[in-house]
PDB file of N, CA and C in Angstrom:
ATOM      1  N   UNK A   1       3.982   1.490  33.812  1.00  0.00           N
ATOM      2  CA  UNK A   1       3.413   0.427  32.984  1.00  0.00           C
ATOM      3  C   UNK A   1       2.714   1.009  31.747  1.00  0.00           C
ATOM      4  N   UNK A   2       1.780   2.234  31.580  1.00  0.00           N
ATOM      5  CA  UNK A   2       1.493   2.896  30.249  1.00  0.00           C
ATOM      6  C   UNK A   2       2.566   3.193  30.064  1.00  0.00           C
ATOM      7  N   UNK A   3       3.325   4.265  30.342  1.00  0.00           N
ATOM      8  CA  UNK A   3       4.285   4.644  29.403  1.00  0.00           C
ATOM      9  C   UNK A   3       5.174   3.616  28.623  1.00  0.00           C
ATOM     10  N   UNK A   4       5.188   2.215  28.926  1.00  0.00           N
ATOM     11  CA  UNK A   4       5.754   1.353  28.748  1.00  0.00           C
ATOM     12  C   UNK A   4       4.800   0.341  26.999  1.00  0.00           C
ATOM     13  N   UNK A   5       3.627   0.728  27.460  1.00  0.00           N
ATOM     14  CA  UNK A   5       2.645  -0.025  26.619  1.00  0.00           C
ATOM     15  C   UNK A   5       2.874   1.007  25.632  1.00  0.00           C
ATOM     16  N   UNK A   6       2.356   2.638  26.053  1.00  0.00           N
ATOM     17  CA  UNK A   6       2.516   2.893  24.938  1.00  0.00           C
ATOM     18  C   UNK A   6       3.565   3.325  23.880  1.00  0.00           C
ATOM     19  N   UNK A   7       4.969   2.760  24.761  1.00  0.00           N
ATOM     20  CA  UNK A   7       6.235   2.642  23.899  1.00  0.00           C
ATOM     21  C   UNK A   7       5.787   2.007  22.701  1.00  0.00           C
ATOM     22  N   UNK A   8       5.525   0.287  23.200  1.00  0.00           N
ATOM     23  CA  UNK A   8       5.368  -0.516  22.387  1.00  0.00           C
ATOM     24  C   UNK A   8       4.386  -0.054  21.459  1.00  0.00           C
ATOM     25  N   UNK A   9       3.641   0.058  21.716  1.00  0.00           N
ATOM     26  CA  UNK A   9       1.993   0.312  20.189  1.00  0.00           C
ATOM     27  C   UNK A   9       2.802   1.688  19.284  1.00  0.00           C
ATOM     28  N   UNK A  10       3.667   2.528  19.790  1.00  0.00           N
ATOM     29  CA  UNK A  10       4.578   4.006  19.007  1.00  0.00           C
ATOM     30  C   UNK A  10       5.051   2.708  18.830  1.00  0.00           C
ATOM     31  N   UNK A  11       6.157   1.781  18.662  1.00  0.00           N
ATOM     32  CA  UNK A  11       7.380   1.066  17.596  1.00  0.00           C
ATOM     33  C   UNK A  11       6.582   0.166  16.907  1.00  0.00           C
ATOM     34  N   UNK A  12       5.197  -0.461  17.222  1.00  0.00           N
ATOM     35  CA  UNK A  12       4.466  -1.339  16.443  1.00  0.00           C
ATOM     36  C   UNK A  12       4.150  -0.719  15.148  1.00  0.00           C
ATOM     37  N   UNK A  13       3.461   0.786  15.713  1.00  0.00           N
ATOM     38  CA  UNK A  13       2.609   1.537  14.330  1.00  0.00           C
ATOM     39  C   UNK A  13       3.680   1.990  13.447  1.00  0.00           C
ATOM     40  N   UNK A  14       5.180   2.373  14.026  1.00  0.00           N
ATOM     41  CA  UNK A  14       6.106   2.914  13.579  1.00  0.00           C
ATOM     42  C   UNK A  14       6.653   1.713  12.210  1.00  0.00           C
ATOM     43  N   UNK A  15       6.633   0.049  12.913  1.00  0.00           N
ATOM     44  CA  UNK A  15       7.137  -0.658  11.990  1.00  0.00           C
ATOM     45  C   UNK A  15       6.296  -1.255  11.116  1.00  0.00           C
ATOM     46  N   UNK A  16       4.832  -1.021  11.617  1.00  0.00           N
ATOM     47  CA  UNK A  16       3.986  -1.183  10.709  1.00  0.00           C
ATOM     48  C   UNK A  16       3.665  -0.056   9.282  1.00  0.00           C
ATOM     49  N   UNK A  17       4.488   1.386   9.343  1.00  0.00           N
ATOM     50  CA  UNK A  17       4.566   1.869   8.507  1.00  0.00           C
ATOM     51  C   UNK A  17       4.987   1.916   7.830  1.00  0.00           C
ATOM     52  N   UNK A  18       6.544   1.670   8.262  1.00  0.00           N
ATOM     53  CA  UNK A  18       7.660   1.204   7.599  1.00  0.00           C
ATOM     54  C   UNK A  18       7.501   0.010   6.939  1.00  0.00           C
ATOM     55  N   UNK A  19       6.942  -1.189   6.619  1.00  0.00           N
ATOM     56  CA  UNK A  19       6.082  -2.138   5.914  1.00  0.00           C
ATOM     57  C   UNK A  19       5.935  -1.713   5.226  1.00  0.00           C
ATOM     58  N   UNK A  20       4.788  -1.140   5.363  1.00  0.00           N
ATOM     59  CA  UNK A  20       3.635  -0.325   4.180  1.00  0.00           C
ATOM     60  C   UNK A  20       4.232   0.385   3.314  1.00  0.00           C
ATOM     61  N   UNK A  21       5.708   1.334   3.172  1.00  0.00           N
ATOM     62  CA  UNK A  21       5.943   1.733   2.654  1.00  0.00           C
ATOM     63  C   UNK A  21       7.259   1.409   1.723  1.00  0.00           C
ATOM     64  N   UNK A  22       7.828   0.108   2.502  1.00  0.00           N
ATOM     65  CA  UNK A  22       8.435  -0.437   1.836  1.00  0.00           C
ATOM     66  C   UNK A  22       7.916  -1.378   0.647  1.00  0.00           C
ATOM     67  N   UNK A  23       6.431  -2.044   1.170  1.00  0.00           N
ATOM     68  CA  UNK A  23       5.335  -3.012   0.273  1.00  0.00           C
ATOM     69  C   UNK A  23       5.329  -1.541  -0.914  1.00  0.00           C
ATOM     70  N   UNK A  24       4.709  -0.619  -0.631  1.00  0.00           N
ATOM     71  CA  UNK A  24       5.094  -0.078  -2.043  1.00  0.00           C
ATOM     72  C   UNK A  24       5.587   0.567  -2.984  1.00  0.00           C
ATOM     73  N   UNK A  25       6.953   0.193  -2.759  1.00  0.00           N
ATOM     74  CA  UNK A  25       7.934   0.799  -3.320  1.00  0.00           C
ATOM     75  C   UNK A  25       8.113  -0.601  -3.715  1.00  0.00           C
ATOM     76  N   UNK A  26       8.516  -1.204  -3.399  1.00  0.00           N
ATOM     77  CA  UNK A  26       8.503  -2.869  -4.018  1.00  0.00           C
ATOM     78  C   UNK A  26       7.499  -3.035  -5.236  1.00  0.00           C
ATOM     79  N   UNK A  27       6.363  -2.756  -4.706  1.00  0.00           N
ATOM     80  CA  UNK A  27       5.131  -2.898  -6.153  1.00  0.00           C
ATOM     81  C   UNK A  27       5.067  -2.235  -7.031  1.00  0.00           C
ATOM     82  N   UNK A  28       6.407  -0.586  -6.766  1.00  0.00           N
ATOM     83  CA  UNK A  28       6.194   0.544  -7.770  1.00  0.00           C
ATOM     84  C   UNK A  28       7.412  -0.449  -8.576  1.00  0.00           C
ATOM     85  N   UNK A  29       8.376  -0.709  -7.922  1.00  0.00           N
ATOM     86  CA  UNK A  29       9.527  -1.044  -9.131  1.00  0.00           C
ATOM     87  C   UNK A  29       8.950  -2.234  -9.400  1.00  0.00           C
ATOM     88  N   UNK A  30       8.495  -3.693  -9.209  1.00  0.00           N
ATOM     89  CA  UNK A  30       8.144  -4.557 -10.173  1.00  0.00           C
ATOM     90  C   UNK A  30       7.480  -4.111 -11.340  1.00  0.00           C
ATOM     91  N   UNK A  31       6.043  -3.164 -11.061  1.00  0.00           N
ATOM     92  CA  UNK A  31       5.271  -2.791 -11.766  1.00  0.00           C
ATOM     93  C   UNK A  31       6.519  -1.781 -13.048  1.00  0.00           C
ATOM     94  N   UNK A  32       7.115  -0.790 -12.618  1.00  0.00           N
ATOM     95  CA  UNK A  32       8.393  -0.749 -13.817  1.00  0.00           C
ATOM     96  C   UNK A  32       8.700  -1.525 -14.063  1.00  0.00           C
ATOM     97  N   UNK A  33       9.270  -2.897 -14.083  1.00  0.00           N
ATOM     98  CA  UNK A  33       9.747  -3.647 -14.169  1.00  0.00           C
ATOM     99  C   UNK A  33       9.268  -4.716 -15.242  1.00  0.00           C
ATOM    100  N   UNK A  34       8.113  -4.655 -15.038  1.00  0.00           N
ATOM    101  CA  UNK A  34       7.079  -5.723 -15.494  1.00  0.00           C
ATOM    102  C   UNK A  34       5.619  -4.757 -16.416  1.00  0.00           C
ATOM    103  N   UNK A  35       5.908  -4.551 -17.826  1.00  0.00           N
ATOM    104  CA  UNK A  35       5.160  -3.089 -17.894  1.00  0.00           C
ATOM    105  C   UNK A  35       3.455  -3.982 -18.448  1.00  0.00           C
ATOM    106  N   UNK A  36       3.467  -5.175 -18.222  1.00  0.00           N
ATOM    107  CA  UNK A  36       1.959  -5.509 -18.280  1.00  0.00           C
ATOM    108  C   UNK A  36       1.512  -5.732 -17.281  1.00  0.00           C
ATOM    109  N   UNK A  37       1.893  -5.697 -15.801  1.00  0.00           N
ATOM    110  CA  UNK A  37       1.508  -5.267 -14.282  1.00  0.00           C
ATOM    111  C   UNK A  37       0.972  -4.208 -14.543  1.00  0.00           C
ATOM    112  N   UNK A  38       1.669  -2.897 -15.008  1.00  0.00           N
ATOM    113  CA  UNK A  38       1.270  -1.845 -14.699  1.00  0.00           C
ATOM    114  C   UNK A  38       0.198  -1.593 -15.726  1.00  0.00           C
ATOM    115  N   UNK A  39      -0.039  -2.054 -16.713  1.00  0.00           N
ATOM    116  CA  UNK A  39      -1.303  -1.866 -17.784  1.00  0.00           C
ATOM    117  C   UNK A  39      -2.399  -2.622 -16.537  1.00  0.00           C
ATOM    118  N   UNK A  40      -2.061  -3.795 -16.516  1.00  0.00           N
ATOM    119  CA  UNK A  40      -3.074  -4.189 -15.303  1.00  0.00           C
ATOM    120  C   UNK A  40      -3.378  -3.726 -14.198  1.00  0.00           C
ATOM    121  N   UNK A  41      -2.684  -3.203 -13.849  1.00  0.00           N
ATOM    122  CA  UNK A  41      -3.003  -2.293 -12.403  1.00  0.00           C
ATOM    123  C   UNK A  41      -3.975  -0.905 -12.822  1.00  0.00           C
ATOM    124  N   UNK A  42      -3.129  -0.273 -14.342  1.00  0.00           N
ATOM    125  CA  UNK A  42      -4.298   0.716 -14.517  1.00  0.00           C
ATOM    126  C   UNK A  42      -5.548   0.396 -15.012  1.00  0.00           C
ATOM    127  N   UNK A  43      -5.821  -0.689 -15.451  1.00  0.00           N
ATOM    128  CA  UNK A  43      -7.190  -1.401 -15.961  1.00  0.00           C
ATOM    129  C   UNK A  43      -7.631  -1.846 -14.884  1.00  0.00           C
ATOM    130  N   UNK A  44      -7.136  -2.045 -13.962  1.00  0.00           N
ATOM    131  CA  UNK A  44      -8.333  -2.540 -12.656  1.00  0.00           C
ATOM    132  C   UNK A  44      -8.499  -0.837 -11.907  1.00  0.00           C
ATOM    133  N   UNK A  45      -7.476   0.074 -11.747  1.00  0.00           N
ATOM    134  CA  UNK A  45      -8.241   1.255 -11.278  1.00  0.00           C
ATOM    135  C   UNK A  45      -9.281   2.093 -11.790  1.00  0.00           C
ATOM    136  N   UNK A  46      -9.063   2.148 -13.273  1.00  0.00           N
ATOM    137  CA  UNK A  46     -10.027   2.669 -14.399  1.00  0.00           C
ATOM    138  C   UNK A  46     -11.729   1.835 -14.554  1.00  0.00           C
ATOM    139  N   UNK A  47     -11.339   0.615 -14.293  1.00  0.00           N
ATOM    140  CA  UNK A  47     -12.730  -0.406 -14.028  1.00  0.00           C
ATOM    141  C   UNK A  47     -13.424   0.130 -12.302  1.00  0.00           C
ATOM    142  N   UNK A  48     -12.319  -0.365 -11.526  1.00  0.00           N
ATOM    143  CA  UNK A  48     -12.984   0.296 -10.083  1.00  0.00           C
ATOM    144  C   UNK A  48     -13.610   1.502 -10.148  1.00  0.00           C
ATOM    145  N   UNK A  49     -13.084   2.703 -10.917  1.00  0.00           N
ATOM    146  CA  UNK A  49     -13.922   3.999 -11.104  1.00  0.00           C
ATOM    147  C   UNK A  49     -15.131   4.056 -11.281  1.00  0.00           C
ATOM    148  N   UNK A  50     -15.164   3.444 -12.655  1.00  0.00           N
ATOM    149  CA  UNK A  50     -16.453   3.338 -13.845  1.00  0.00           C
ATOM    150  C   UNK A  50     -17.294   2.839 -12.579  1.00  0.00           C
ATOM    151  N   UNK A  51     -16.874   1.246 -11.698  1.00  0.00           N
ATOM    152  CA  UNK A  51     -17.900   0.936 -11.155  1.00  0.00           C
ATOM    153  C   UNK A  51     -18.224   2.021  -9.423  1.00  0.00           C
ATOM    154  N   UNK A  52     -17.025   2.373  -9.432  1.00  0.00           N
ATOM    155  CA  UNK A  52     -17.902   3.527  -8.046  1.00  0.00           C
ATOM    156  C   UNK A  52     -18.870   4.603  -8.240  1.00  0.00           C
ATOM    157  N   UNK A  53     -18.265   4.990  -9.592  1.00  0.00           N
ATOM    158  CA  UNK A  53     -19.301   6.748 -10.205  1.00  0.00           C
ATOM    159  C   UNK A  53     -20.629   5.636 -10.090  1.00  0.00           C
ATOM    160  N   UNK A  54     -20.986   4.522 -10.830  1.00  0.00           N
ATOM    161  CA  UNK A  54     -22.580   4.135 -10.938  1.00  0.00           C
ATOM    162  C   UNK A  54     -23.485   4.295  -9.806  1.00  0.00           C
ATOM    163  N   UNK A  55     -22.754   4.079  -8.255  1.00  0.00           N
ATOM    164  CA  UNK A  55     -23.291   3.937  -7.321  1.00  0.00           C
ATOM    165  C   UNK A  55     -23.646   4.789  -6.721  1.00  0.00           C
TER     166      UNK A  55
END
């Protein structure tokens, strides 16, 4: 019965990675795709900075 559970939670985390890495590869090519995404995406990381160094 573990070895069985922890089949399942190994193919859960497994397809839960596989997600994750498909989500961004999807967001890398729109963001090519779409080149004022990617101005926006670097203006919200460049803002997130500014505001982490203050803290």
């Amino acid at each position: 019965m573990k070895l069985l559970l922890r089949t399942f939670a190994a193919v859960f985390i497994f397809i839960g990675i596989l997600a994750g890495c498909l989500a961004m590869l999807l967001l890398v090519i729109v963001m090519l795709r779409f080149p004022p995404l990617l101005g926006a995406v670097v203006l919200a990381c460049w803002i997130y900075q500014k505001q982490f160094r203050k803290t």
